[in-house]
N, C-alpha and C. Protein backbone atom coordinates (compact mmCIF):
# COMPACT_ATOMS: atom_id res chain seq x y z
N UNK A 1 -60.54 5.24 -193.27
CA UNK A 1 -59.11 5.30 -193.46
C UNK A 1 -58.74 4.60 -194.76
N UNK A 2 -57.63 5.53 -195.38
CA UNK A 2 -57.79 4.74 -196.91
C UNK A 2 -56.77 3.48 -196.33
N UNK A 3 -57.27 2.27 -197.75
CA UNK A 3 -55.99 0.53 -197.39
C UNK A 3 -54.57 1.42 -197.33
N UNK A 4 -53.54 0.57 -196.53
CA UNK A 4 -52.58 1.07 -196.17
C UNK A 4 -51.37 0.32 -196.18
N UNK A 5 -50.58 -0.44 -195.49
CA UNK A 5 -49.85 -1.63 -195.63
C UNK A 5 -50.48 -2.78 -195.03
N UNK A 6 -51.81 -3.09 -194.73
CA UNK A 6 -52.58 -4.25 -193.96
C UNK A 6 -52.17 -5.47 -194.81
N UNK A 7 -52.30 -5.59 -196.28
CA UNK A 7 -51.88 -6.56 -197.37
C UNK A 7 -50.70 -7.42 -196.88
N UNK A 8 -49.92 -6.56 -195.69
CA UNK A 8 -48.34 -7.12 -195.86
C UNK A 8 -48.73 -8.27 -194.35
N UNK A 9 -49.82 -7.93 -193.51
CA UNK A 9 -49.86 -9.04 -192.86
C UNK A 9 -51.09 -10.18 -192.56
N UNK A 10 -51.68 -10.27 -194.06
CA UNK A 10 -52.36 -11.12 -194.23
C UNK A 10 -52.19 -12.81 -194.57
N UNK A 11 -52.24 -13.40 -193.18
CA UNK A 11 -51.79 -14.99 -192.95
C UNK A 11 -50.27 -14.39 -192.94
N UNK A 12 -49.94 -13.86 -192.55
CA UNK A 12 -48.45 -13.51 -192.00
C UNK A 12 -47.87 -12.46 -190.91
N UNK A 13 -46.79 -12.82 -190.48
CA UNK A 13 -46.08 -12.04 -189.43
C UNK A 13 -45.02 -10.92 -190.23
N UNK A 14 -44.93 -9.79 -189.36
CA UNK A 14 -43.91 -8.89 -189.64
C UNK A 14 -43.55 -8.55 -188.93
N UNK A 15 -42.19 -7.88 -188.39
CA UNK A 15 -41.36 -7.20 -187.40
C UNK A 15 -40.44 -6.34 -187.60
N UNK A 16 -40.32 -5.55 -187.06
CA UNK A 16 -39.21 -4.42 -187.61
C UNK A 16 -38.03 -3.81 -187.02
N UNK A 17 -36.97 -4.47 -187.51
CA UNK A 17 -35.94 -4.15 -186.61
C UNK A 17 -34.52 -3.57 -187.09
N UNK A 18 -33.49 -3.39 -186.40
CA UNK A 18 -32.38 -2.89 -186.53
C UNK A 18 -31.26 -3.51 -186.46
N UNK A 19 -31.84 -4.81 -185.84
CA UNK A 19 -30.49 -5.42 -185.26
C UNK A 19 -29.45 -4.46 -184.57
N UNK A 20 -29.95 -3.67 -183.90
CA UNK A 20 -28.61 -3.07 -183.11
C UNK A 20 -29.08 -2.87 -181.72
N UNK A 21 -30.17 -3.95 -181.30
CA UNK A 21 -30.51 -3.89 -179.79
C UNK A 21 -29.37 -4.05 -178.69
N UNK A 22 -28.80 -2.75 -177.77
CA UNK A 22 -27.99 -3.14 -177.25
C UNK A 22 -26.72 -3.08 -177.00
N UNK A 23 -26.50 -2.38 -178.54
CA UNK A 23 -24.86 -2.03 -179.03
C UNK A 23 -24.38 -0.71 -178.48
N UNK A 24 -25.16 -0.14 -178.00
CA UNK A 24 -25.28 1.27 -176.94
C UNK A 24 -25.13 2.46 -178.27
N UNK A 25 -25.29 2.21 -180.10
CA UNK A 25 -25.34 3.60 -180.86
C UNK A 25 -27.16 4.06 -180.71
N UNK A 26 -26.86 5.06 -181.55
CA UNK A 26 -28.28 5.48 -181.63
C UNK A 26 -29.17 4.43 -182.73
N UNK A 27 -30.00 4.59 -182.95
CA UNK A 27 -31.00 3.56 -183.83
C UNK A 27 -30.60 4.52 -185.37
N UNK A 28 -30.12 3.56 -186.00
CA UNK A 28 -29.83 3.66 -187.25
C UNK A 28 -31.25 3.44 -188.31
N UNK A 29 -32.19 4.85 -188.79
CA UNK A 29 -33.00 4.39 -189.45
C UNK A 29 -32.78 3.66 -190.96
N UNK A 30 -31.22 4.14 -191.40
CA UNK A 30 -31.39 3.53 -192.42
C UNK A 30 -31.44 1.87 -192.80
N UNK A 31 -31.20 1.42 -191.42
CA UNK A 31 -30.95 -0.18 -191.63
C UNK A 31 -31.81 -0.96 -190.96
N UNK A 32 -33.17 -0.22 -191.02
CA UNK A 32 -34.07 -0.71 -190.55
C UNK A 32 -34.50 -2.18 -191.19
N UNK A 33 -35.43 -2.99 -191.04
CA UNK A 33 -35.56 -3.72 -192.28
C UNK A 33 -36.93 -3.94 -191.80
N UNK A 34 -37.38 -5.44 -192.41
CA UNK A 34 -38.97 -6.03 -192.18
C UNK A 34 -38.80 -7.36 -192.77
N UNK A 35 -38.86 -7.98 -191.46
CA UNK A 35 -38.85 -9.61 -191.54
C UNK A 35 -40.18 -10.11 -191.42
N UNK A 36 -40.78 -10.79 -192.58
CA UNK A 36 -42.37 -11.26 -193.02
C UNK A 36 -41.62 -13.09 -192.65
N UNK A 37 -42.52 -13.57 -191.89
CA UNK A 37 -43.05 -14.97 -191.59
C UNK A 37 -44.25 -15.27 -192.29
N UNK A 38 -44.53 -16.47 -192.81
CA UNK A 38 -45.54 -16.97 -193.41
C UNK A 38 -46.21 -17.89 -192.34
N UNK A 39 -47.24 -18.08 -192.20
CA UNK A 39 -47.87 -19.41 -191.27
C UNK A 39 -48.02 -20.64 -191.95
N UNK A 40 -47.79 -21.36 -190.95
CA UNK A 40 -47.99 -22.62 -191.60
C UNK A 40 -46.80 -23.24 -192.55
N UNK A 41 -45.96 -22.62 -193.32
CA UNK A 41 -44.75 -22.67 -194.17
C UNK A 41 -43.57 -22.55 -193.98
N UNK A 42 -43.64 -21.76 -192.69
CA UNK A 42 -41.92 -21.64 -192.47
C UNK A 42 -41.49 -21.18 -193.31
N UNK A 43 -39.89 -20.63 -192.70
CA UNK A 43 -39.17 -19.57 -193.16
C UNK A 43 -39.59 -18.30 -193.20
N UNK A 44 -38.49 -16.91 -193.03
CA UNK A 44 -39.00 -15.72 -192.95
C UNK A 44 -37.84 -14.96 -194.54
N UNK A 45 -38.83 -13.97 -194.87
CA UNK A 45 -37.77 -12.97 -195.75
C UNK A 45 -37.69 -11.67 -194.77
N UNK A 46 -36.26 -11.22 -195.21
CA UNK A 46 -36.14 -10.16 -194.76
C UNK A 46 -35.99 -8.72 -196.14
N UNK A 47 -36.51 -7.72 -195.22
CA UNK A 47 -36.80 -6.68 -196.90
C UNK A 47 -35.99 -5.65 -196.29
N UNK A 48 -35.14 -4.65 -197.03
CA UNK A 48 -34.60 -3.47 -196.61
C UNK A 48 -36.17 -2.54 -196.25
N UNK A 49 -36.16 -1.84 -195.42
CA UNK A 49 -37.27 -0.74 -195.66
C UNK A 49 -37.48 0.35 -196.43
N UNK A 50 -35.76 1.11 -196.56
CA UNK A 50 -35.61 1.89 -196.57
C UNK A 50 -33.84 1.57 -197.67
N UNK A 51 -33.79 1.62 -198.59
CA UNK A 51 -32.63 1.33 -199.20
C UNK A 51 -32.85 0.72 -200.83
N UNK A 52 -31.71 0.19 -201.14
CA UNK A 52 -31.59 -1.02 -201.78
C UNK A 52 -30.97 -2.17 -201.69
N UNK A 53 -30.91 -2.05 -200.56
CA UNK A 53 -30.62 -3.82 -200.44
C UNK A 53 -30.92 -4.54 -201.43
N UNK A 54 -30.87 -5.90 -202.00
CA UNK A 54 -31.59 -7.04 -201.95
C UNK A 54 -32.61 -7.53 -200.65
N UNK A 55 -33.33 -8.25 -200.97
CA UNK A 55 -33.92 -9.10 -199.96
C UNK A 55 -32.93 -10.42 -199.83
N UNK A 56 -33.39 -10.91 -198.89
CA UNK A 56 -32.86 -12.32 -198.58
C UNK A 56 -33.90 -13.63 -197.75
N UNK A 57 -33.70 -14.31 -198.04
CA UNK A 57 -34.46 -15.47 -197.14
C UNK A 57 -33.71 -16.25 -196.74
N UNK A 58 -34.29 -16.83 -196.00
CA UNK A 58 -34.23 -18.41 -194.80
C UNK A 58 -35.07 -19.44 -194.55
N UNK A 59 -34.80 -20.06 -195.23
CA UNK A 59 -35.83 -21.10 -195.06
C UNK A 59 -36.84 -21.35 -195.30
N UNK A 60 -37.20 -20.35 -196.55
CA UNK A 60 -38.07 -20.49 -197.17
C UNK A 60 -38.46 -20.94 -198.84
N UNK A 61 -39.38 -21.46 -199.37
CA UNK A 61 -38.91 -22.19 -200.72
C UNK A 61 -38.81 -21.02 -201.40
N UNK A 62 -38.23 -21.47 -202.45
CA UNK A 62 -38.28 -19.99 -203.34
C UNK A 62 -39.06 -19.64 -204.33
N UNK A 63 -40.06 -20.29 -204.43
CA UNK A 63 -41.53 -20.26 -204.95
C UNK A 63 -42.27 -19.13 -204.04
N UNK A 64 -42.39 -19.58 -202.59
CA UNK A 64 -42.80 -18.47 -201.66
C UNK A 64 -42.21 -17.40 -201.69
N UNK A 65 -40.81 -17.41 -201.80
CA UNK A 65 -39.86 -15.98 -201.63
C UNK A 65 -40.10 -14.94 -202.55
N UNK A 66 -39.65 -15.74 -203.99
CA UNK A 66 -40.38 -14.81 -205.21
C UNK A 66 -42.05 -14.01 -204.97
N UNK A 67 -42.83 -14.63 -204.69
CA UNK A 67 -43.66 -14.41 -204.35
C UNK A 67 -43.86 -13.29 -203.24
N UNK A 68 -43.15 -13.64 -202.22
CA UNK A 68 -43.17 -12.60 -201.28
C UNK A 68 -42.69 -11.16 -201.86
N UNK A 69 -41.50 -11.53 -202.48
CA UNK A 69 -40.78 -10.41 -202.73
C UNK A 69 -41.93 -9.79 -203.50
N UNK A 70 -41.99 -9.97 -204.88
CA UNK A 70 -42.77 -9.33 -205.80
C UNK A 70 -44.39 -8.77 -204.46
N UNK A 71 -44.97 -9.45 -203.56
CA UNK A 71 -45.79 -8.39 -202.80
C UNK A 71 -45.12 -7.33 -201.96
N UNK A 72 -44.15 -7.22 -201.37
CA UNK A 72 -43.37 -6.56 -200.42
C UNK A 72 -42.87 -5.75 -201.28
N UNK A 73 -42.70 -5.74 -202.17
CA UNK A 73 -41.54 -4.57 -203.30
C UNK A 73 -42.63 -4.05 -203.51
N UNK A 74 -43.61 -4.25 -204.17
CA UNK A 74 -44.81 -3.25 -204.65
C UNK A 74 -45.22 -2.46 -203.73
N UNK A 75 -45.67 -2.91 -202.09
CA UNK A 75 -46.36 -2.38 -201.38
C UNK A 75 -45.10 -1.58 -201.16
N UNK A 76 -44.17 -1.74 -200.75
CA UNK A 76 -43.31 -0.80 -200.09
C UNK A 76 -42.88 0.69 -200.85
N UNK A 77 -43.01 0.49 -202.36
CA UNK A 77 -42.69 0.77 -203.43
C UNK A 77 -44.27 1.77 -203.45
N UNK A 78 -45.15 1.68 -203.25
CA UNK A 78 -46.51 2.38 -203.58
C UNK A 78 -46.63 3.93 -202.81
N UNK A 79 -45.86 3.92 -202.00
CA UNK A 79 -46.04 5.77 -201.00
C UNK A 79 -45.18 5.17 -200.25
N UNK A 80 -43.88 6.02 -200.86
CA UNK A 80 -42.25 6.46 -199.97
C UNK A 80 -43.12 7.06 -198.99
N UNK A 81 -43.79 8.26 -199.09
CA UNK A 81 -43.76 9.11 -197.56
C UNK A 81 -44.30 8.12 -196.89
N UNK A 82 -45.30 7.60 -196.39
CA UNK A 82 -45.83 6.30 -195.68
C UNK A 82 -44.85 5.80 -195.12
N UNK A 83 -44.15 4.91 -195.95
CA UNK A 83 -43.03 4.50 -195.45
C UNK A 83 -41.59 4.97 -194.70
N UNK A 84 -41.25 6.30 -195.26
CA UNK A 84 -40.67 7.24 -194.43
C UNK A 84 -41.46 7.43 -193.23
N UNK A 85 -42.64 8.11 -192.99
CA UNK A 85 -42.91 8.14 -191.86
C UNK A 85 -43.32 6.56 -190.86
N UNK A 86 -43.56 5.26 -191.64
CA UNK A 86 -43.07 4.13 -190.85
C UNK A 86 -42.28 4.06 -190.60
N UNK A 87 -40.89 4.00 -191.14
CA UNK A 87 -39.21 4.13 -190.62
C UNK A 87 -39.27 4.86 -189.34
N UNK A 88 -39.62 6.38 -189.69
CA UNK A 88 -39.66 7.37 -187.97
C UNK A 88 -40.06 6.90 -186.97
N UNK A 89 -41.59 6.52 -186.87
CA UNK A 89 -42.25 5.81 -186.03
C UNK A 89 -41.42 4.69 -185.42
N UNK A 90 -41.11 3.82 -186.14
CA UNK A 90 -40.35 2.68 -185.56
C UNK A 90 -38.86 2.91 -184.64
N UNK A 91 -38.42 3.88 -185.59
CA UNK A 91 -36.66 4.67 -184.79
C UNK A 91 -37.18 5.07 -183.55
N UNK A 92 -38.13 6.03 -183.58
CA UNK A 92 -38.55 6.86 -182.18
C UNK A 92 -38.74 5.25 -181.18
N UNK A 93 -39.35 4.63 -181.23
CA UNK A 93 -40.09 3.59 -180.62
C UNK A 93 -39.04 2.85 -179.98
N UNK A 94 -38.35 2.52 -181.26
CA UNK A 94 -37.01 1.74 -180.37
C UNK A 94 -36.24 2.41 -179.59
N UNK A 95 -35.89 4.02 -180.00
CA UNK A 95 -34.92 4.65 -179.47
C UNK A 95 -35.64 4.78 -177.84
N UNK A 96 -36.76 5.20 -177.80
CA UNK A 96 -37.41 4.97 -176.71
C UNK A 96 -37.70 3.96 -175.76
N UNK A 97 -37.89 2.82 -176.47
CA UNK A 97 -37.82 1.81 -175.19
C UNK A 97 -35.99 1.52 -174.86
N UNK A 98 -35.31 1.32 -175.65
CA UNK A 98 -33.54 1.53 -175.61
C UNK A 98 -33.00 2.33 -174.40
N UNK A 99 -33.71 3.63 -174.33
CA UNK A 99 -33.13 4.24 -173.65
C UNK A 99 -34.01 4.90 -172.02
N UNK A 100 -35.00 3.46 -172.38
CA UNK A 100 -35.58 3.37 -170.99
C UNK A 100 -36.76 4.59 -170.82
N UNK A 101 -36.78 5.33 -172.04
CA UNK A 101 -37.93 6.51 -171.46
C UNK A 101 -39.55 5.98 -172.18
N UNK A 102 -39.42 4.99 -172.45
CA UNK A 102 -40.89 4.63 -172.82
C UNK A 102 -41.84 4.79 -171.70
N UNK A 103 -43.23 4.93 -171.72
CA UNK A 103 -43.80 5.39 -171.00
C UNK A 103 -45.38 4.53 -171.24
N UNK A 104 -46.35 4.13 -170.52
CA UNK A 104 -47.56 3.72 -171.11
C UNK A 104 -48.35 4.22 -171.90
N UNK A 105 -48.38 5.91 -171.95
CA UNK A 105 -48.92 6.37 -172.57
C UNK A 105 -48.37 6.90 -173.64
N UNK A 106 -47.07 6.65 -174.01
CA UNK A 106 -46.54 6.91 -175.18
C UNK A 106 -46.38 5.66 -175.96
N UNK A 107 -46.48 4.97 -175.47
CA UNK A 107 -46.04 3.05 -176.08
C UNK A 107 -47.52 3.12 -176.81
N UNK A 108 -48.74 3.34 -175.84
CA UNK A 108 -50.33 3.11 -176.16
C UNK A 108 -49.98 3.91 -177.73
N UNK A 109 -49.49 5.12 -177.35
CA UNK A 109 -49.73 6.10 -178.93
C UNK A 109 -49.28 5.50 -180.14
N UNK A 110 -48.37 4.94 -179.82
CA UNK A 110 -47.27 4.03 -180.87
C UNK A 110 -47.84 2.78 -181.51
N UNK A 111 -48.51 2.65 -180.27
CA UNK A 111 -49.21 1.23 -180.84
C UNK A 111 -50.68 1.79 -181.88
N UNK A 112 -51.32 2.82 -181.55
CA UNK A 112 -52.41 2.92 -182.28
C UNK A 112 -51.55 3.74 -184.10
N UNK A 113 -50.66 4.50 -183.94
CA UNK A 113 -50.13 4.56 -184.86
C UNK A 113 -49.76 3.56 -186.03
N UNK A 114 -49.40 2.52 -185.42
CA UNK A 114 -48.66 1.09 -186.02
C UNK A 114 -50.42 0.29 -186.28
N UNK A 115 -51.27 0.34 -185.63
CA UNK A 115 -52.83 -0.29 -186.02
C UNK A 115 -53.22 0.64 -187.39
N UNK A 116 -52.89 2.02 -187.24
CA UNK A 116 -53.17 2.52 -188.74
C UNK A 116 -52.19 2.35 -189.60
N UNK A 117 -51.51 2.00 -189.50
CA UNK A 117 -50.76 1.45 -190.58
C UNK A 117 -50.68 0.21 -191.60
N UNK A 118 -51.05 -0.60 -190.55
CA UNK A 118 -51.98 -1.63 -190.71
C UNK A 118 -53.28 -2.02 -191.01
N UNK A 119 -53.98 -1.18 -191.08
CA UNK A 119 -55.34 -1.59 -191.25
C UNK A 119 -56.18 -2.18 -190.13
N UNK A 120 -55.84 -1.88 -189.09
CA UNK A 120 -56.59 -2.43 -187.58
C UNK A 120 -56.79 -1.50 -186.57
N UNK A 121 -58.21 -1.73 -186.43
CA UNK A 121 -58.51 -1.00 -185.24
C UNK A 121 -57.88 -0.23 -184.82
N UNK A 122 -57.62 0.97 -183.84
CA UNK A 122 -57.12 1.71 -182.82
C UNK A 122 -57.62 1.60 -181.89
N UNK A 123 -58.80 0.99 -181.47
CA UNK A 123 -58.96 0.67 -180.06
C UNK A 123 -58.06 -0.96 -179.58
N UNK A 124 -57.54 -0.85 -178.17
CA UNK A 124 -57.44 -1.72 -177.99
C UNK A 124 -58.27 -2.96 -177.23
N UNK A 125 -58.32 -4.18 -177.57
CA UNK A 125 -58.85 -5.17 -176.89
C UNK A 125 -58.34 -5.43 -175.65
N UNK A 126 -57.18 -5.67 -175.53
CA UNK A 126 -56.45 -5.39 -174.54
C UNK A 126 -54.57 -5.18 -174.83
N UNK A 127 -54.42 -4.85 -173.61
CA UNK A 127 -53.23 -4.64 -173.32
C UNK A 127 -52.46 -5.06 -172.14
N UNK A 128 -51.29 -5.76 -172.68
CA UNK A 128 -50.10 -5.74 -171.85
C UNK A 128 -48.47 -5.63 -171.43
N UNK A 129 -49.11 -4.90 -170.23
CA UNK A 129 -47.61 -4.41 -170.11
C UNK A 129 -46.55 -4.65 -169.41
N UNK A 130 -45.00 -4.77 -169.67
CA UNK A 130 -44.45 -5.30 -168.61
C UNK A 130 -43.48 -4.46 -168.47
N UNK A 131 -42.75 -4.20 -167.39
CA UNK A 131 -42.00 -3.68 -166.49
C UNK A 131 -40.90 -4.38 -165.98
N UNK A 132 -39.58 -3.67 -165.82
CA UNK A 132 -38.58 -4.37 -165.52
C UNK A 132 -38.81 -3.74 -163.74
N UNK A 133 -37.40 -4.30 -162.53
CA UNK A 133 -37.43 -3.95 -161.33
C UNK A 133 -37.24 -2.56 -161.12
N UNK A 134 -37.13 -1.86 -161.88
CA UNK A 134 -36.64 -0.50 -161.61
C UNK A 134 -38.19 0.62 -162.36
N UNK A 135 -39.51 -0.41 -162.49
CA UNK A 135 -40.19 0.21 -163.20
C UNK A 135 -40.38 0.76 -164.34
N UNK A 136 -39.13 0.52 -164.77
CA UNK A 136 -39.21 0.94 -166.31
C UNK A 136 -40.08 0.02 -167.33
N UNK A 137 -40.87 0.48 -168.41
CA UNK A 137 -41.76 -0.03 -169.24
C UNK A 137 -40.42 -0.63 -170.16
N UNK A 138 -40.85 -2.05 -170.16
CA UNK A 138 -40.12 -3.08 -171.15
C UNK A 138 -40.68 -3.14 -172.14
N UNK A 139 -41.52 -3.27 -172.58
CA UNK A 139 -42.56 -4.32 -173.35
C UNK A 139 -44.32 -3.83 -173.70
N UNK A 140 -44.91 -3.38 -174.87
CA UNK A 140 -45.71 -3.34 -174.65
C UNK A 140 -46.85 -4.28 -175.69
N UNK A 141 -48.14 -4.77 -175.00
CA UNK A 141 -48.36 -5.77 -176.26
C UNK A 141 -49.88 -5.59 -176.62
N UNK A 142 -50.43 -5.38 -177.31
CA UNK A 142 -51.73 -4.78 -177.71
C UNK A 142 -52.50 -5.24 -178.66
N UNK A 143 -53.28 -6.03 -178.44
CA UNK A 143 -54.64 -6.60 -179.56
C UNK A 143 -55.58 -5.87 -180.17
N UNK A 144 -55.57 -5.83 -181.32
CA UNK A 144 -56.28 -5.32 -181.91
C UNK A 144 -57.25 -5.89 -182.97
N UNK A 145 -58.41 -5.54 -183.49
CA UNK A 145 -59.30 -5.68 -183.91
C UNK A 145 -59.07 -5.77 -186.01
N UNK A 146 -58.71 -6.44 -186.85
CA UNK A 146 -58.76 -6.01 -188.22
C UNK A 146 -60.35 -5.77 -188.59
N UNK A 147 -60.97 -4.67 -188.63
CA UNK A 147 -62.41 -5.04 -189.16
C UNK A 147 -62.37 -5.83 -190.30
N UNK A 148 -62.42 -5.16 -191.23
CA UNK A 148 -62.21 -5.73 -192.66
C UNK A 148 -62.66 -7.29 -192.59
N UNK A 149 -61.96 -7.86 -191.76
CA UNK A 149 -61.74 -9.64 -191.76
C UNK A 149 -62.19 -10.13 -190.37
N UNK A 150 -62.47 -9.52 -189.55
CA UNK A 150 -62.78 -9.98 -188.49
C UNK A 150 -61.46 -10.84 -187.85
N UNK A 151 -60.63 -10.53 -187.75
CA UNK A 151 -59.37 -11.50 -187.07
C UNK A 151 -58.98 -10.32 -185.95
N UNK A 152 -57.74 -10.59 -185.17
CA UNK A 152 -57.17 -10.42 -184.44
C UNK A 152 -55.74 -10.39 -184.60
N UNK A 153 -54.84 -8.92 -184.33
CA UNK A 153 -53.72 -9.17 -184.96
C UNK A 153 -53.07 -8.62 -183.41
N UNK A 154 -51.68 -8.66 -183.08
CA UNK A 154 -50.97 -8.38 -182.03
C UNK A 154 -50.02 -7.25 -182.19
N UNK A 155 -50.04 -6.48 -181.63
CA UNK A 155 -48.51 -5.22 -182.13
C UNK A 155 -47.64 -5.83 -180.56
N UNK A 156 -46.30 -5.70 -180.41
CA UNK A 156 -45.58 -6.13 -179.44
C UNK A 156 -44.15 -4.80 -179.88
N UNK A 157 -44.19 -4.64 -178.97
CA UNK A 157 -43.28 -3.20 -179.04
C UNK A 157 -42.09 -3.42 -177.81
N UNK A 158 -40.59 -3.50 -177.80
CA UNK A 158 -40.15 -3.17 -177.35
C UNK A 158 -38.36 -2.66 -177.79
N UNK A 159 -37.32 -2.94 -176.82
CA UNK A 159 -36.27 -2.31 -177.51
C UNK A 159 -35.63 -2.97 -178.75
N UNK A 160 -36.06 -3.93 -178.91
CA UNK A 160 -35.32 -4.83 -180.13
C UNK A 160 -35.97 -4.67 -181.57
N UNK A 161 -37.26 -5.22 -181.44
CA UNK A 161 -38.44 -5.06 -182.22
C UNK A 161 -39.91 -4.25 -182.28
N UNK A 162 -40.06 -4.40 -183.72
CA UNK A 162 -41.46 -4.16 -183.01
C UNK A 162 -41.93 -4.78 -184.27
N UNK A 163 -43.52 -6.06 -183.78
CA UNK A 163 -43.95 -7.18 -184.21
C UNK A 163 -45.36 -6.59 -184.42
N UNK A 164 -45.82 -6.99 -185.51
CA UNK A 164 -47.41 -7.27 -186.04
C UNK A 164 -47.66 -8.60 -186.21
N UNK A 165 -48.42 -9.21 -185.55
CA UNK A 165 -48.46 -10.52 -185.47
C UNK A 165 -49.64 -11.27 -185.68
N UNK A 166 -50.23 -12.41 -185.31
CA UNK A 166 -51.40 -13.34 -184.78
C UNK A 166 -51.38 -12.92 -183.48
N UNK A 167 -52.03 -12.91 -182.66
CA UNK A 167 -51.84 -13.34 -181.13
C UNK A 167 -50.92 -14.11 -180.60
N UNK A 168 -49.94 -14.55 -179.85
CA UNK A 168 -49.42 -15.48 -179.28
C UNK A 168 -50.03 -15.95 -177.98
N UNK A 169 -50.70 -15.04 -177.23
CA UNK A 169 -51.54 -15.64 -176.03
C UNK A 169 -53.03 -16.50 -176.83
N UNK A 170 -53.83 -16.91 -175.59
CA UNK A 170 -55.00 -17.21 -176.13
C UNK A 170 -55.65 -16.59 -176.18
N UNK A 171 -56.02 -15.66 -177.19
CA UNK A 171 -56.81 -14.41 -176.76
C UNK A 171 -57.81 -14.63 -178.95
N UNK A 172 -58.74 -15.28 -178.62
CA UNK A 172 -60.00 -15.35 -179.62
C UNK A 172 -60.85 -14.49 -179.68
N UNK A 173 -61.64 -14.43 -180.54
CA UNK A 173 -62.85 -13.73 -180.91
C UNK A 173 -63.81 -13.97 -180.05
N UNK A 174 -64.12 -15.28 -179.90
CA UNK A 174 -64.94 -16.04 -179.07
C UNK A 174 -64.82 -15.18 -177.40
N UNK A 175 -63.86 -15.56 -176.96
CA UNK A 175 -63.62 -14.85 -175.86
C UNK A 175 -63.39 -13.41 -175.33
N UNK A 176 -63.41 -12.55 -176.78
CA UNK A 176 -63.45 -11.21 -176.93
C UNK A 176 -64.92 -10.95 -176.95
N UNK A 177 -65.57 -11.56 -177.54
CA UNK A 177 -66.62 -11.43 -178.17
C UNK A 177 -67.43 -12.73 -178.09
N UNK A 178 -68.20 -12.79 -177.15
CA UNK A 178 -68.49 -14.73 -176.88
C UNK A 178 -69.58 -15.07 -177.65
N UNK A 179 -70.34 -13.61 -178.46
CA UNK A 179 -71.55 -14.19 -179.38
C UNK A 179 -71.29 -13.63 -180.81
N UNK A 180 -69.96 -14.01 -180.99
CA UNK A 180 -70.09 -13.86 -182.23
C UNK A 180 -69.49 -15.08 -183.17
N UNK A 181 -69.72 -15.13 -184.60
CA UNK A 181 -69.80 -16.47 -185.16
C UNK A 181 -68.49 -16.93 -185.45
């Protein structure tokens, strides 16, 4: 698979959202955005996906921000269609868990979609899923493998967001994999 946007979550978090979890419209792709966390540094920027916005930050120095920006503008900036078809992916995803028709085996698809986009695996390590009382799929959360680097990154999918992450459970290499270095 050729490199893809993986660059954008190396030693960092991303998420992609709308801010309109809730407001009962349809998912607005144009106001999608992508909020990058740094580890260890604090503060997040937020990037239009799809626009011209400016960027903006929070709490972050602006040594890092510049910095961010100038990687996030390039990558985003390198293949519109990519990114058009990331925007889709993400609208469908939200519009779908939003309106309650997410499904396991459509969340699973979404998630291996969002691993190629990334640069990680499509198999999953594991998965979990949660469910509200009425059975409906809330939430879906899926580990995956970066070869490249040997790490472990998280996709978390539901109506608000959807996160490329570190792990937040305890879930290691070691324990994925108990003989490896």
């Amino acid at each position: 698979m050729a490199k893809k946007l993986g660059s954008l979550i190396n030693g960092q978090d991303v998420t992609f959202d709308t801010h309109q979890a809730g407001d009962g419209q349809r998912t607005n792709w144009k106001n999608i955005h992508l909020e990058k966390r740094l580890h260890g540094r604090g503060g997040k920027a937020r990037f239009p996906l799809l626009g011209n916005e400016e960027p903006s930050n929070s709490g972050m120095s602006d040594n890092d921000f510049s910095q961010v920006t100038r990687e996030v503008k390039k990558i985003l900036k390198k293949d519109k269609n990519l990114i058009q078809n990331l925007a889709k992916t993400i609208v469908t995803e939200l519009e779908r868990f939003s309106n309650g028709e997410a499904t396991s085996e459509t969340a699973k698809e979404a998630a291996k979609r969002f691993a190629e986009y990334f640069d990680l695996d499509t198999d999953f390590l594991r998965v979990v899923e949660e469910y509200a009382k009425n059975r409906r799929l809330t939430t879906i959360t899926t580990i995956h493998l970066k070869p490249n680097e040997q790490t472990l990154h998280e996709i978390h999918i539901s109506k608000k967001e959807i996160t490329i992450q570190k792990p937040c459970r305890h879930n290691s290499l070691k324990r994925i994999y108990p003989h490896s270095n």
